[in-house]
C-alpha atoms as a PDB file:
ATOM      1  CA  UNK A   1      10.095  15.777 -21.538  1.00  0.00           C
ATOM      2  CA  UNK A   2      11.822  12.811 -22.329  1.00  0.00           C
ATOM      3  CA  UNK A   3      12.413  13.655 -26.024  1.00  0.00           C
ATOM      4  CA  UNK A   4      14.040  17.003 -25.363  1.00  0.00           C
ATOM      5  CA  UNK A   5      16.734  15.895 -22.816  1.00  0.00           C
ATOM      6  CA  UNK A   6      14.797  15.866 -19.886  1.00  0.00           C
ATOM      7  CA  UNK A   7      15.099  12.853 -18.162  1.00  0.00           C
ATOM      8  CA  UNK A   8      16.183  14.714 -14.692  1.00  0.00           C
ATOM      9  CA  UNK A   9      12.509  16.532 -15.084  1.00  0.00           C
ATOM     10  CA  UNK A  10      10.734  13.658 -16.080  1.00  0.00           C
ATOM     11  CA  UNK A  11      12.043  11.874 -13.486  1.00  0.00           C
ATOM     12  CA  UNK A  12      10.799  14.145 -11.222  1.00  0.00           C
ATOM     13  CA  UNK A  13       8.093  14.014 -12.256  1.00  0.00           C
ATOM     14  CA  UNK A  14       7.414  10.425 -12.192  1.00  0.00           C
ATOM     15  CA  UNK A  15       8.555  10.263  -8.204  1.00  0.00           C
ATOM     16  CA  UNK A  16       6.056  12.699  -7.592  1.00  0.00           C
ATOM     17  CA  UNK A  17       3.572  10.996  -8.667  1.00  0.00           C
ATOM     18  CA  UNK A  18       4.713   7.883  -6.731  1.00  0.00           C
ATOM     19  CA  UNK A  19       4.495   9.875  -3.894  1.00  0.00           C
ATOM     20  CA  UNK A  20       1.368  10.991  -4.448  1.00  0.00           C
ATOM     21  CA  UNK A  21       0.101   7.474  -4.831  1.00  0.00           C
ATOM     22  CA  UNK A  22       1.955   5.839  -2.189  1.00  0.00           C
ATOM     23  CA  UNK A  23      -0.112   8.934   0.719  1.00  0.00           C
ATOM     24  CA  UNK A  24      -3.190   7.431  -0.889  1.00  0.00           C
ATOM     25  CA  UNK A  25      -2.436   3.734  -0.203  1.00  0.00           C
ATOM     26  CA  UNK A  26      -1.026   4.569   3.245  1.00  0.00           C
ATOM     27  CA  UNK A  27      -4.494   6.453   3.774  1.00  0.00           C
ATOM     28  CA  UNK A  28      -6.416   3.467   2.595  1.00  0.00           C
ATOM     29  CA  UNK A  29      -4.117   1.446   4.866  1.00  0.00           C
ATOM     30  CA  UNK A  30      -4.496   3.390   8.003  1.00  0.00           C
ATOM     31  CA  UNK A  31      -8.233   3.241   6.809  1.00  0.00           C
ATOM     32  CA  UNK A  32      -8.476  -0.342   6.641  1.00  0.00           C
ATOM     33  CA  UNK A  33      -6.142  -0.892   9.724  1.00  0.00           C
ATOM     34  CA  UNK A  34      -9.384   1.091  11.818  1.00  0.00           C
ATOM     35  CA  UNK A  35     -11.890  -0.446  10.450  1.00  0.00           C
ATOM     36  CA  UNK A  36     -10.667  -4.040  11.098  1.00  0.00           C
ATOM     37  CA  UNK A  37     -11.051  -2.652  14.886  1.00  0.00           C
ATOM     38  CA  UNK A  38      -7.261  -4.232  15.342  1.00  0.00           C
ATOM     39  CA  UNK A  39      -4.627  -3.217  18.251  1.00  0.00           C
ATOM     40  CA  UNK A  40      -1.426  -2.442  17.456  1.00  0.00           C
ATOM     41  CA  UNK A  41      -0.163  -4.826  20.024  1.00  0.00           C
ATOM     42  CA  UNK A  42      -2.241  -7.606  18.350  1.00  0.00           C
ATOM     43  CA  UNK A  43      -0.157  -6.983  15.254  1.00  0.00           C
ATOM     44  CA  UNK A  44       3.601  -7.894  14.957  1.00  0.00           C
ATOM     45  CA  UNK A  45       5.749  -7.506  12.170  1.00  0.00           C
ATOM     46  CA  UNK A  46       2.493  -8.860  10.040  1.00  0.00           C
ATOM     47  CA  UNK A  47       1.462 -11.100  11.846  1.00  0.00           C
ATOM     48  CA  UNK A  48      -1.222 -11.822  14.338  1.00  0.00           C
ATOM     49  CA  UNK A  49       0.854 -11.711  18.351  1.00  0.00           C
ATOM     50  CA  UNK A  50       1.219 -15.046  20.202  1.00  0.00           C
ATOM     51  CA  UNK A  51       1.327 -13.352  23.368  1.00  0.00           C
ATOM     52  CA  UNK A  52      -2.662 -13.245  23.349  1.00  0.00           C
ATOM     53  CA  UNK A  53      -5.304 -15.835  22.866  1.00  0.00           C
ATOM     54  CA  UNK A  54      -7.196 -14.438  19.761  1.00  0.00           C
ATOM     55  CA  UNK A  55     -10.402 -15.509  19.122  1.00  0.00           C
ATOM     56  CA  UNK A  56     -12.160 -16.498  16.040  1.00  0.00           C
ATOM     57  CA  UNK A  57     -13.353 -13.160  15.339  1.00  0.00           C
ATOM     58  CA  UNK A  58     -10.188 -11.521  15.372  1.00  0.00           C
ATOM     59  CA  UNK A  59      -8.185 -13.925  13.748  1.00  0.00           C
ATOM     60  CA  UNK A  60     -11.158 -13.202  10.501  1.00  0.00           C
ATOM     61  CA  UNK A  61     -10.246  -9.554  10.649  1.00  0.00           C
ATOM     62  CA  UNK A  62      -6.806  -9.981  10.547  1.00  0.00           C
ATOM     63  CA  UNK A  63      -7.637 -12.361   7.722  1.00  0.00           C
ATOM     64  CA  UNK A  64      -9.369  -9.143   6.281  1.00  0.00           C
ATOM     65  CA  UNK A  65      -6.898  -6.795   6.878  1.00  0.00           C
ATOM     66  CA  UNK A  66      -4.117  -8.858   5.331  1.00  0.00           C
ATOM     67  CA  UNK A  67      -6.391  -9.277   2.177  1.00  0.00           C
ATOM     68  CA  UNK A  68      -7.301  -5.789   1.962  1.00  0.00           C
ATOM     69  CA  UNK A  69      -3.791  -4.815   2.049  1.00  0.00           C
ATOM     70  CA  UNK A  70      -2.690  -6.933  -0.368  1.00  0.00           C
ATOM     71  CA  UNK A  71      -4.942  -5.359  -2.824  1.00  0.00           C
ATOM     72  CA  UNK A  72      -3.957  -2.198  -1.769  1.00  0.00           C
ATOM     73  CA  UNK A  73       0.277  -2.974  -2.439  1.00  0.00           C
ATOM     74  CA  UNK A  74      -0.859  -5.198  -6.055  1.00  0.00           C
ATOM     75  CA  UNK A  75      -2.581  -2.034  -6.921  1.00  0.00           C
ATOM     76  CA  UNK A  76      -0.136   0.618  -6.281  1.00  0.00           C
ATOM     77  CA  UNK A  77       2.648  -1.784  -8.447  1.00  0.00           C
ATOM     78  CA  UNK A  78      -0.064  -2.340 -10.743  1.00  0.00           C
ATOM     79  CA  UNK A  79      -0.327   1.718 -11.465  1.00  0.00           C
ATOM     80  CA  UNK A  80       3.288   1.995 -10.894  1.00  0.00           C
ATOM     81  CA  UNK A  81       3.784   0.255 -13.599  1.00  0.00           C
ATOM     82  CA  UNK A  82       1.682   1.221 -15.681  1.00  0.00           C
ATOM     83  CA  UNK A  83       2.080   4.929 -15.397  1.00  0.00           C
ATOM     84  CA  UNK A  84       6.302   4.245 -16.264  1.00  0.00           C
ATOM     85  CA  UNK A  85       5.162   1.901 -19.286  1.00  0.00           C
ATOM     86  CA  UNK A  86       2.467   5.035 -20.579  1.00  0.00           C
ATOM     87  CA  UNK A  87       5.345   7.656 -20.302  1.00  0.00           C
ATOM     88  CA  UNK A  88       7.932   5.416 -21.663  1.00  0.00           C
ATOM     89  CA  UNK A  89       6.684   3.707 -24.516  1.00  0.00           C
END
């Protein structure tokens, strides 16, 4: 697409496919974000609330969760770039 003058299509295209990838980390997210059996209200702008005591246990999870959702945002870059290096070079 890019050869023949496309760039508005390929572009397209390309955000698409971000999109696409960015429901699937927000699914793993939301996924991981149950799992780590987490309250919203524990939770505050990333970090654990100091309005609460936490307890060992929940401070690990939230360990967890932060971890797993690291992994999650390094690997949506990581294709991100990628995918714009394959169609561009």
């Amino acid at each position: 697409m890019l050869f023949k003058g496309n760039a508005e299509c390929l572009a397209t295209v390309l955000n698409y496919e971000r999109e696409c990838l960015k429901k699937y980390i927000s699914d793993e997210l939301s996924k991981a974000f149950a799992t780590s059996r987490l309250k919203t209200l524990d939770v505050v702008k990333g970090k654990l609330s100091a309005t609460t005591n936490h307890d060992r246990e929940t401070t690990r999870r939230f360990v967890d969760f932060i971890a797993k959702a690291t992994d999650l945002f390094e690997e949506y870059t990581r294709k991100i770039v990628q995918r714009y290096r394959d169609v561009l070079l």
